[in-house]
PDB file of N, CA and C in Angstrom:
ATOM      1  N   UNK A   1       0.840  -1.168   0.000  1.00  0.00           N
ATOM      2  CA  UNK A   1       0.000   0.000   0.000  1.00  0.00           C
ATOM      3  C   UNK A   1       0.888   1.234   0.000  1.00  0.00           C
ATOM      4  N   UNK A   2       0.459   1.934  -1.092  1.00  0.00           N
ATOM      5  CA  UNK A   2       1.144   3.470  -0.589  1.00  0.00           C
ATOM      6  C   UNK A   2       0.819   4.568   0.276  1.00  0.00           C
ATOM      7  N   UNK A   3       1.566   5.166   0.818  1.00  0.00           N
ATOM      8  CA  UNK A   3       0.730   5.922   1.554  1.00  0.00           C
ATOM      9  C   UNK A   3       1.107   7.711   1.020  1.00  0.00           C
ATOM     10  N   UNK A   4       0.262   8.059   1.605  1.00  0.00           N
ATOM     11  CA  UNK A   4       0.218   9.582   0.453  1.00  0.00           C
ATOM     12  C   UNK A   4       1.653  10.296   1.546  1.00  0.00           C
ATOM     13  N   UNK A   5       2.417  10.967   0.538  1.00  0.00           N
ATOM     14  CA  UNK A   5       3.545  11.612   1.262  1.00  0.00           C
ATOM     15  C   UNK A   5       3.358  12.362   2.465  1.00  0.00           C
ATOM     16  N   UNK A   6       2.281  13.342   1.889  1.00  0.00           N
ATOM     17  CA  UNK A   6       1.963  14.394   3.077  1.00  0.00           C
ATOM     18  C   UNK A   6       1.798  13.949   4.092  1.00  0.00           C
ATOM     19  N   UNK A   7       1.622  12.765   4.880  1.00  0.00           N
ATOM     20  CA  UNK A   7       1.279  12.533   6.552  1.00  0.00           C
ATOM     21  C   UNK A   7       2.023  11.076   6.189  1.00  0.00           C
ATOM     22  N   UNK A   8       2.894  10.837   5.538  1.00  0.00           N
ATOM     23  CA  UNK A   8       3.515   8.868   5.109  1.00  0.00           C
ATOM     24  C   UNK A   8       3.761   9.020   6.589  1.00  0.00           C
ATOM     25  N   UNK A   9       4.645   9.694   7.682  1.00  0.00           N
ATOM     26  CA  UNK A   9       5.258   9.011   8.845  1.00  0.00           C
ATOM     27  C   UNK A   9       3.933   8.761  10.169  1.00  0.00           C
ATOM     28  N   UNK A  10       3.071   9.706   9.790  1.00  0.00           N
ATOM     29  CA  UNK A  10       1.814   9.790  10.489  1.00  0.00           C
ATOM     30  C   UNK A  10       0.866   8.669  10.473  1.00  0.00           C
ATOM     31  N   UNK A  11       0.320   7.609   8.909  1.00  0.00           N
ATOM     32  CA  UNK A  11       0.131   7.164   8.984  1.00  0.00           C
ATOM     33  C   UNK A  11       1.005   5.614   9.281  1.00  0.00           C
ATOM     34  N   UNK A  12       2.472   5.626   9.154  1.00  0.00           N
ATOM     35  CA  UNK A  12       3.336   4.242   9.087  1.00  0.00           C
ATOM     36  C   UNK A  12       2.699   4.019  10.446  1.00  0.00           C
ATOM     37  N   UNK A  13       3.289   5.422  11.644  1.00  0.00           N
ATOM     38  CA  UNK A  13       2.910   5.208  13.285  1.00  0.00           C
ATOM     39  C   UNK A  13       1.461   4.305  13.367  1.00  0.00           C
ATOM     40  N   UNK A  14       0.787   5.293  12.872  1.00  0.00           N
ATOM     41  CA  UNK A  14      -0.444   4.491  13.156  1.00  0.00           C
ATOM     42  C   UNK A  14      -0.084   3.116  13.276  1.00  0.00           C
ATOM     43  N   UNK A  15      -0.720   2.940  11.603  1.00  0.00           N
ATOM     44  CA  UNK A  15      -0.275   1.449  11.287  1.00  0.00           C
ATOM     45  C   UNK A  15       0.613   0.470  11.957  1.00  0.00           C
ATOM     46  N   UNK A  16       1.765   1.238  12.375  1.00  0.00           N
ATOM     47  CA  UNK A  16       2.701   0.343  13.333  1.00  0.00           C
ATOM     48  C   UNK A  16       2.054  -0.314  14.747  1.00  0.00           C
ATOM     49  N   UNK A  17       1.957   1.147  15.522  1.00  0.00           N
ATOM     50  CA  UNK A  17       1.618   0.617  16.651  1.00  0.00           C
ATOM     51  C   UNK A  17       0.225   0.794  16.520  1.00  0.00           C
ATOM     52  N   UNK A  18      -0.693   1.153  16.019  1.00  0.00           N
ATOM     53  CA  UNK A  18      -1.815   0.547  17.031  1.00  0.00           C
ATOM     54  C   UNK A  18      -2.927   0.053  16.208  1.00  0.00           C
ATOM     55  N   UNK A  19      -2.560  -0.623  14.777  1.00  0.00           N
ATOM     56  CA  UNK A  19      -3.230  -1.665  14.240  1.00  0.00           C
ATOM     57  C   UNK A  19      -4.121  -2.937  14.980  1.00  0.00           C
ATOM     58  N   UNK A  20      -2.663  -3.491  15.648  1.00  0.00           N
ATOM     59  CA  UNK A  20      -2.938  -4.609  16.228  1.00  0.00           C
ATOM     60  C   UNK A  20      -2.876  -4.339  17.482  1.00  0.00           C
ATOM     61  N   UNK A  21      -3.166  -3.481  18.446  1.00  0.00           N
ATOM     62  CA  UNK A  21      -3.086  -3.197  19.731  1.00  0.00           C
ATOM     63  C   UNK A  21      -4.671  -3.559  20.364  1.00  0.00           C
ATOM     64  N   UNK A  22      -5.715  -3.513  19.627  1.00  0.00           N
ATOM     65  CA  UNK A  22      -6.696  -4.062  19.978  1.00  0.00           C
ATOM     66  C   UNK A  22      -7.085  -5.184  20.314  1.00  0.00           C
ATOM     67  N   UNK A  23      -6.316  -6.102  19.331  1.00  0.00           N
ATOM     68  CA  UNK A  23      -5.773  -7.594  19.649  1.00  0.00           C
ATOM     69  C   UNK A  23      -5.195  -8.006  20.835  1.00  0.00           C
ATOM     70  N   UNK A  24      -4.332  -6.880  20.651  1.00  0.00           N
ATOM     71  CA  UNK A  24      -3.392  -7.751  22.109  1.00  0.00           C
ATOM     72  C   UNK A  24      -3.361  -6.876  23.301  1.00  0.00           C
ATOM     73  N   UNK A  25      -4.950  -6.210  23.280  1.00  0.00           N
ATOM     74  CA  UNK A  25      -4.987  -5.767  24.644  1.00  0.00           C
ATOM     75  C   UNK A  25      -4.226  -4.850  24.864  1.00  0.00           C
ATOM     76  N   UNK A  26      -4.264  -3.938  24.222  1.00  0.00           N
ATOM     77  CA  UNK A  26      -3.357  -2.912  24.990  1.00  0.00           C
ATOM     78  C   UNK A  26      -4.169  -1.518  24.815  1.00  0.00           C
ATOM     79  N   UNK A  27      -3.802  -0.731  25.605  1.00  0.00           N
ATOM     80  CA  UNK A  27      -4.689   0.766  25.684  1.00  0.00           C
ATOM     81  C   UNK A  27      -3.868   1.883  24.689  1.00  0.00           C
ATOM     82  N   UNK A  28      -4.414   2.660  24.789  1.00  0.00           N
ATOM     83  CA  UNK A  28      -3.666   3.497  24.123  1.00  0.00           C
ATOM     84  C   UNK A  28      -2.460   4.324  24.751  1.00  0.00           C
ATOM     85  N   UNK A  29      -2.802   4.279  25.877  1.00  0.00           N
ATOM     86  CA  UNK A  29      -1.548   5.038  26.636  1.00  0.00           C
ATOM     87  C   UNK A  29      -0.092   3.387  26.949  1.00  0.00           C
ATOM     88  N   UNK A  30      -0.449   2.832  27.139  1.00  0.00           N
ATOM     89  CA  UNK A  30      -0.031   1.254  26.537  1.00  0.00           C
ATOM     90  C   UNK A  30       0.675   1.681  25.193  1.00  0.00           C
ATOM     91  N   UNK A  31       0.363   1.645  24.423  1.00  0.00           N
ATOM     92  CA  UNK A  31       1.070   1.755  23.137  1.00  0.00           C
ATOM     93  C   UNK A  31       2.233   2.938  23.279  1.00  0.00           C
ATOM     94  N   UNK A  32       1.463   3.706  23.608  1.00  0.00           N
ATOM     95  CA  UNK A  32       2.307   5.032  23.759  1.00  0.00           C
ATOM     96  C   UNK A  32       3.729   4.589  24.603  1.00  0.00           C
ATOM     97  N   UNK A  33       3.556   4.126  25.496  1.00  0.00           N
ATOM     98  CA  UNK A  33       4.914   4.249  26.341  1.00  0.00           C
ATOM     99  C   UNK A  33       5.959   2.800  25.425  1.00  0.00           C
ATOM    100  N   UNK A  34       4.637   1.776  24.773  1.00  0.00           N
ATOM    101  CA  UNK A  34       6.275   0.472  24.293  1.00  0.00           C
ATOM    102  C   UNK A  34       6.844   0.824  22.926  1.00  0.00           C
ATOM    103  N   UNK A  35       6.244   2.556  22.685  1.00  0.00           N
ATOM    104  CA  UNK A  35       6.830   2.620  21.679  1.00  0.00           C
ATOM    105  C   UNK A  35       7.942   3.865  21.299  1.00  0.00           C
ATOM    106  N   UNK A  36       8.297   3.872  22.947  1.00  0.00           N
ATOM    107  CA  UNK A  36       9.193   5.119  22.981  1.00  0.00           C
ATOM    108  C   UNK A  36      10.222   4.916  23.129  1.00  0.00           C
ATOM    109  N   UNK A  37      11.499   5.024  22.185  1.00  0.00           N
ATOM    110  CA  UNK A  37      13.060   4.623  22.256  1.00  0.00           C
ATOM    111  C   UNK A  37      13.738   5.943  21.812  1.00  0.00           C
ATOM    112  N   UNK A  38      14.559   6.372  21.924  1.00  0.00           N
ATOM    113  CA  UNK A  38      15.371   7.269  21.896  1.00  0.00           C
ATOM    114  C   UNK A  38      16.084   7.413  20.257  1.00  0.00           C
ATOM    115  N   UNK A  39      15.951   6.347  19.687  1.00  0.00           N
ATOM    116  CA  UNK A  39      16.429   6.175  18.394  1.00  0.00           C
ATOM    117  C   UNK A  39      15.550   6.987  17.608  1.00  0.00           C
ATOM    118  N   UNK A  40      14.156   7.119  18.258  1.00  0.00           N
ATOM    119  CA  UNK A  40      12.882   7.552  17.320  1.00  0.00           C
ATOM    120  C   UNK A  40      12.316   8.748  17.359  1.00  0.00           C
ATOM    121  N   UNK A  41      13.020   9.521  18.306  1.00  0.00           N
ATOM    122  CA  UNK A  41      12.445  10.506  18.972  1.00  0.00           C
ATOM    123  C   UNK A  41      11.914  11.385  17.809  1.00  0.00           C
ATOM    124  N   UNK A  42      13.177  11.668  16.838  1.00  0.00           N
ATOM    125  CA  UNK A  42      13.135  12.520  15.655  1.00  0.00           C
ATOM    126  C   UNK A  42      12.014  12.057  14.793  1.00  0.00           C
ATOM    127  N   UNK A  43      11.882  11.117  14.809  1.00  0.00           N
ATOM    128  CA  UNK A  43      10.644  10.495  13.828  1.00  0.00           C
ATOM    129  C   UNK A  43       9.410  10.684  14.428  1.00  0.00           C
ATOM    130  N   UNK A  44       9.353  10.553  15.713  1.00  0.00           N
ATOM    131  CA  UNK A  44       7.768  10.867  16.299  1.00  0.00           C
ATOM    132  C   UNK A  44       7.704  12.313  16.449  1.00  0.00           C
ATOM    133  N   UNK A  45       8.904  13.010  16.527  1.00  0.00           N
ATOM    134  CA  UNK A  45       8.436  14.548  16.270  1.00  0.00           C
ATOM    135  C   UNK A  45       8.245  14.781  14.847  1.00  0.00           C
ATOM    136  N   UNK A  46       8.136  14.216  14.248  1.00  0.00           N
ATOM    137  CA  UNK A  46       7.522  14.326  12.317  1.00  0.00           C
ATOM    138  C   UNK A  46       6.202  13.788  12.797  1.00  0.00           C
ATOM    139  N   UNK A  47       5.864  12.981  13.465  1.00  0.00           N
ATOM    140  CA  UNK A  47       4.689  11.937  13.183  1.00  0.00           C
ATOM    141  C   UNK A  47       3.786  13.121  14.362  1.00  0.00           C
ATOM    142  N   UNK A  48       4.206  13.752  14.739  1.00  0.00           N
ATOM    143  CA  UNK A  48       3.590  14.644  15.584  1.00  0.00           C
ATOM    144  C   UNK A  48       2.965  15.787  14.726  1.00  0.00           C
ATOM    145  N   UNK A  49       4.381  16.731  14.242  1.00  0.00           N
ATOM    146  CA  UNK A  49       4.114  17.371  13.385  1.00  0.00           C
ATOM    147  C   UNK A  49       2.951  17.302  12.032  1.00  0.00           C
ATOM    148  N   UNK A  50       3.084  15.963  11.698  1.00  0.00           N
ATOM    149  CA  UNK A  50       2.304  15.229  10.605  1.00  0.00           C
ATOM    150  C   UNK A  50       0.748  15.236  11.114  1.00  0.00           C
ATOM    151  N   UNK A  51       0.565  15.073  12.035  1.00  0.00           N
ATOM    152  CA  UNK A  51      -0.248  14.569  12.845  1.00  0.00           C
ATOM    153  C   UNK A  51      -1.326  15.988  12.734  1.00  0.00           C
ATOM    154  N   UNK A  52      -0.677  16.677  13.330  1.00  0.00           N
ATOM    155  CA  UNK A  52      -1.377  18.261  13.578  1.00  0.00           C
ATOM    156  C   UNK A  52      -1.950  18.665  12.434  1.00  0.00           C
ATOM    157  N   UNK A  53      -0.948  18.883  10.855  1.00  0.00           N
ATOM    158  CA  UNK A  53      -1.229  18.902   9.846  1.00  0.00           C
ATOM    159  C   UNK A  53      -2.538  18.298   9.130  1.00  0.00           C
ATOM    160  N   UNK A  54      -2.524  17.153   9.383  1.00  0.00           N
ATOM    161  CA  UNK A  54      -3.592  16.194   9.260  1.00  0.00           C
ATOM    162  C   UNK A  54      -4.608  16.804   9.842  1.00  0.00           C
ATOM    163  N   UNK A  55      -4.559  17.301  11.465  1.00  0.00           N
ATOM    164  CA  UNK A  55      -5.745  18.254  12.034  1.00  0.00           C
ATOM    165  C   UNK A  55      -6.175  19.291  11.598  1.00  0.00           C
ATOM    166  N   UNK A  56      -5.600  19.684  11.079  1.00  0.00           N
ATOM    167  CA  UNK A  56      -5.951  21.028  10.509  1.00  0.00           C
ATOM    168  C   UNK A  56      -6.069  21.432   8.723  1.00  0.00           C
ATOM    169  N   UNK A  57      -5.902  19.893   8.492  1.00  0.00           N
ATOM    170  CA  UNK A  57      -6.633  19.953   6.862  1.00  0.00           C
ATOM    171  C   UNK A  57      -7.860  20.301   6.606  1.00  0.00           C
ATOM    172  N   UNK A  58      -7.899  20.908   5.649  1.00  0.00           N
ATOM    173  CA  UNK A  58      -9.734  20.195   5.125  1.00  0.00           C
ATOM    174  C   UNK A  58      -9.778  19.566   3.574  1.00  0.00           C
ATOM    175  N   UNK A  59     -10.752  18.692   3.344  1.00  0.00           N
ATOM    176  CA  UNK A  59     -10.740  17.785   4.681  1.00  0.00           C
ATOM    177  C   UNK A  59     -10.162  16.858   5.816  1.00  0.00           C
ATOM    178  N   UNK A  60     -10.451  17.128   6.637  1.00  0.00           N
ATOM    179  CA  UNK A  60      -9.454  15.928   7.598  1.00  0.00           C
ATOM    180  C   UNK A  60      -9.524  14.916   7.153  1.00  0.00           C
ATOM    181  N   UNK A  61      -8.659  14.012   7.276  1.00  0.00           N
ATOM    182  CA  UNK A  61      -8.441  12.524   6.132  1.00  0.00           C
ATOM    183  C   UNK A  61      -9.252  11.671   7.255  1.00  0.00           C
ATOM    184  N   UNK A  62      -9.965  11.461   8.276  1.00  0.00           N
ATOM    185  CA  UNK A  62     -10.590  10.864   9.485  1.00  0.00           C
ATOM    186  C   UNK A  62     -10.347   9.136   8.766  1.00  0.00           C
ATOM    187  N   UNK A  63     -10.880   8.913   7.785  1.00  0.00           N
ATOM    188  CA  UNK A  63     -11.816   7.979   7.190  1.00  0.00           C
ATOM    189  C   UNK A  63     -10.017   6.962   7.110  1.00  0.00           C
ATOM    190  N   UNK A  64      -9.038   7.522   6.380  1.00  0.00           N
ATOM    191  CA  UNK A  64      -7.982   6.884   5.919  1.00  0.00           C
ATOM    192  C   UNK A  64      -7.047   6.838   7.753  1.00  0.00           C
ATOM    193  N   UNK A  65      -7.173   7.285   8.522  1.00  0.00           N
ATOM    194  CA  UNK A  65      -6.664   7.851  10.733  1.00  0.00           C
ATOM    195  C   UNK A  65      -7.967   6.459  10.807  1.00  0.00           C
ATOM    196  N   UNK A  66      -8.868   6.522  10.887  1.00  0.00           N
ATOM    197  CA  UNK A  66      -9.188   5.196  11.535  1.00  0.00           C
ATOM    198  C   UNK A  66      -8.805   3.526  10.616  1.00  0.00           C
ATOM    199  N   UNK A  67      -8.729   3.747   9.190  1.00  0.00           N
ATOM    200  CA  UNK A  67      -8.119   2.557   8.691  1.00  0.00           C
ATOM    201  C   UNK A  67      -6.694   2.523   8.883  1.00  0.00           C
ATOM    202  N   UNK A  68      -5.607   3.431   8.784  1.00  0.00           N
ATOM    203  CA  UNK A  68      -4.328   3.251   9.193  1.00  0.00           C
ATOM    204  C   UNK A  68      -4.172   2.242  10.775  1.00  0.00           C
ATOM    205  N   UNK A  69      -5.151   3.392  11.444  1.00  0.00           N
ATOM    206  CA  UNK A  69      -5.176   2.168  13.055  1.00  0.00           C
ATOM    207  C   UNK A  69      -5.518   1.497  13.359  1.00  0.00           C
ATOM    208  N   UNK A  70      -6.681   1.236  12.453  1.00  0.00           N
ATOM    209  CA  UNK A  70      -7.406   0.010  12.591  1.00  0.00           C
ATOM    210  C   UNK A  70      -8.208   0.500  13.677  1.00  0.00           C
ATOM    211  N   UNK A  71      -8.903   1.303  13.436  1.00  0.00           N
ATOM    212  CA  UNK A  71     -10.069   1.896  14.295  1.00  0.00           C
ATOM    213  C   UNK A  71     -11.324   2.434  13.853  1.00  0.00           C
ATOM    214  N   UNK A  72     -12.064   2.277  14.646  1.00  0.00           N
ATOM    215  CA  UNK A  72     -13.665   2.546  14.183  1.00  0.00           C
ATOM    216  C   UNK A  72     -14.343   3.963  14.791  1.00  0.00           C
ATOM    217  N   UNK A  73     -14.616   4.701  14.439  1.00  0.00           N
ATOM    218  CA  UNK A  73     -14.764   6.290  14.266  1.00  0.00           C
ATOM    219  C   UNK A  73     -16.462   6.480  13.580  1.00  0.00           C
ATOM    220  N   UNK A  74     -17.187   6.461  15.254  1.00  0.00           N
ATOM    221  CA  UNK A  74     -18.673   6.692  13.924  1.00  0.00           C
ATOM    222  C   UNK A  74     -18.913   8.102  13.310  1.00  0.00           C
ATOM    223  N   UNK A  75     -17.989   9.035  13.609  1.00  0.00           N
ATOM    224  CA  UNK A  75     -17.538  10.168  12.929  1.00  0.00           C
ATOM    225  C   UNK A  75     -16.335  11.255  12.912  1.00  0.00           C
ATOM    226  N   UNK A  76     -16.425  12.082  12.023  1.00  0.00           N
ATOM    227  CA  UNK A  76     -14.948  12.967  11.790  1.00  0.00           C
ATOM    228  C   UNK A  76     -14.688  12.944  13.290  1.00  0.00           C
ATOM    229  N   UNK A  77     -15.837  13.650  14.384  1.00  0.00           N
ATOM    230  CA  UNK A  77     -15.229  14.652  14.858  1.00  0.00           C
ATOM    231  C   UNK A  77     -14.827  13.712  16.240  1.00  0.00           C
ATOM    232  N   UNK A  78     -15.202  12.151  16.566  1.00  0.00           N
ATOM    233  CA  UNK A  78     -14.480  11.170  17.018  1.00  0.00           C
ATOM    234  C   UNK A  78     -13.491  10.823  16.617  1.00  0.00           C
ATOM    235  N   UNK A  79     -12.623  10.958  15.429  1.00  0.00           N
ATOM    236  CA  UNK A  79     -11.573  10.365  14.658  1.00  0.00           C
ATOM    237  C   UNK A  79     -10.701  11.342  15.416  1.00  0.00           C
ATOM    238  N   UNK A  80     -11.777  12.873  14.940  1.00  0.00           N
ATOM    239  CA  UNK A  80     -10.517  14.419  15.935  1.00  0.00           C
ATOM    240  C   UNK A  80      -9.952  14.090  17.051  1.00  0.00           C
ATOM    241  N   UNK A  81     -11.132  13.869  17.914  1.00  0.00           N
ATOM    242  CA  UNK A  81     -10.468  13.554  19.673  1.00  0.00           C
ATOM    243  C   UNK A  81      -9.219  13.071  20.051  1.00  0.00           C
ATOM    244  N   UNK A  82      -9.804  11.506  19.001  1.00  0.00           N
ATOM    245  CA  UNK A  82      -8.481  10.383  19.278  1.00  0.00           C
ATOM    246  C   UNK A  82      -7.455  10.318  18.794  1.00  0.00           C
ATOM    247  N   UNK A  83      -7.735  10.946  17.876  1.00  0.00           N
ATOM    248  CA  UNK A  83      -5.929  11.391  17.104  1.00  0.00           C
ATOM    249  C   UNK A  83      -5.361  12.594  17.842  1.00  0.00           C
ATOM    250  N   UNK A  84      -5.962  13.922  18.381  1.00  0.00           N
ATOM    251  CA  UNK A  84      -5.457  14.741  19.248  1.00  0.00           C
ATOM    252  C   UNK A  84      -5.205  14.113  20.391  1.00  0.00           C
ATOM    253  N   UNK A  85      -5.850  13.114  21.248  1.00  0.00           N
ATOM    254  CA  UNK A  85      -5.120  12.597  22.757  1.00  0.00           C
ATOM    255  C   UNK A  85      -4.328  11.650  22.006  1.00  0.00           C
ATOM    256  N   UNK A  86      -3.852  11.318  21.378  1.00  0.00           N
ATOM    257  CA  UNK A  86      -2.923  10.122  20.705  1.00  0.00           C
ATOM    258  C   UNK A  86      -1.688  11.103  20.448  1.00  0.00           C
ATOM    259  N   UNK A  87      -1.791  12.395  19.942  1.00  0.00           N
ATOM    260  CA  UNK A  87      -0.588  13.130  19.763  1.00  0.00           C
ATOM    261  C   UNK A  87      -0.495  14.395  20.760  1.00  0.00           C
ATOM    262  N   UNK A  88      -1.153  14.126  21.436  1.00  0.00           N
ATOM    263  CA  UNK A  88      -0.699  14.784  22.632  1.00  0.00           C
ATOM    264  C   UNK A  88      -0.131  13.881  24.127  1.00  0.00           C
ATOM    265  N   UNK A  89      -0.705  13.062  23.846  1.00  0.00           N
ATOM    266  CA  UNK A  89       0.003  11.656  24.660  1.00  0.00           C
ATOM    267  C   UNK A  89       1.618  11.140  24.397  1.00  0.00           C
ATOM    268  N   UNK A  90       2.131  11.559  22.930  1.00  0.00           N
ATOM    269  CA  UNK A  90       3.298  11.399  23.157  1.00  0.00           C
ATOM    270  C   UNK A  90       3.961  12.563  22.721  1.00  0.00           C
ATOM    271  N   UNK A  91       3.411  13.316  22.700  1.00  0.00           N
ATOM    272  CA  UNK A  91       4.333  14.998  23.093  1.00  0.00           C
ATOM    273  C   UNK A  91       4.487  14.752  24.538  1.00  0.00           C
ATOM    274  N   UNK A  92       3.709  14.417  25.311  1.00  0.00           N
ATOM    275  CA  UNK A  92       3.757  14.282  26.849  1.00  0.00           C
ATOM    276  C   UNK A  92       5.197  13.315  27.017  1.00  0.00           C
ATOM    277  N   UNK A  93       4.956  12.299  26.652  1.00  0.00           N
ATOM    278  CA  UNK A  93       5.837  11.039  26.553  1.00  0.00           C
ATOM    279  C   UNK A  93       7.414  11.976  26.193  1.00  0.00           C
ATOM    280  N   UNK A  94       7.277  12.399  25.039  1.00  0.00           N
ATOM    281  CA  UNK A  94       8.531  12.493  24.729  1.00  0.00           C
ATOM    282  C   UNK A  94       9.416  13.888  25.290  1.00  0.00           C
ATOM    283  N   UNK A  95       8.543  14.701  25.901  1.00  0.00           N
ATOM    284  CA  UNK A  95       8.981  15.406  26.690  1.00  0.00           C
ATOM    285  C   UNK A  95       9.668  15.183  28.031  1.00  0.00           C
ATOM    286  N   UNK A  96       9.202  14.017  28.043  1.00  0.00           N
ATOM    287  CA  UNK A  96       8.910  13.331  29.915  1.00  0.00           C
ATOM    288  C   UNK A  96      10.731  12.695  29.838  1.00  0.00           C
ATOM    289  N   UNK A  97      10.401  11.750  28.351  1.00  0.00           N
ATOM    290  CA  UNK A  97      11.485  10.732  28.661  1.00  0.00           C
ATOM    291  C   UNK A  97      12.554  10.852  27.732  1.00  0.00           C
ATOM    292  N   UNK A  98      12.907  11.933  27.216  1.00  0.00           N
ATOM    293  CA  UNK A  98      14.190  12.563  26.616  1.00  0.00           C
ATOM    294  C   UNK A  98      14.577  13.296  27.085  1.00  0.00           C
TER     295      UNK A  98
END
């Protein structure tokens, strides 16, 4: 699958971590912390950056943010929430633990 340039690191994150996090039980603040290494920092500040961008499109891509995560969104402005506490959860994170 390709993913469109403008948000590619925004959606890989997704896709990475929290595809299958529903599966294996894990929360979202769960994801957030097993996926914080120091190697990545620079990349989740893109996927952050990316992230915001994405917020402040129009239209917001919601529809392509809940298939990247594998999440169910019975609308835009649910897709908004959870992608804003998802990237504000590891601005928190990566502030905390760098």
């Amino acid at each position: 699958m390709s993913l469109p340039p403008e948000y590619e690191s925004l959606y890989s994150f997704l896709c990475a971590e929290f595809a299958e996090a529903d599966l294996e039980g894990l929360t979202d603040e769960a994801v957030l912390l097993n996926c914080l290494e120091p190697q990545l920092q620079q990349w989740h500040r893109t996927v952050i950056t990316q992230g915001k961008a994405a917020l402040a499109a129009e239209p917001f891509p919601w529809e392509a943010i809940a298939d990247y995560a594998n999440r169910y969104f019975e609308t835009e402005m649910e897709a908004r929430a959870w992608l804003t506490q998802v990237l504000n959860g590891l601005e928190q994170h990566l502030e905390s633990s760098y």
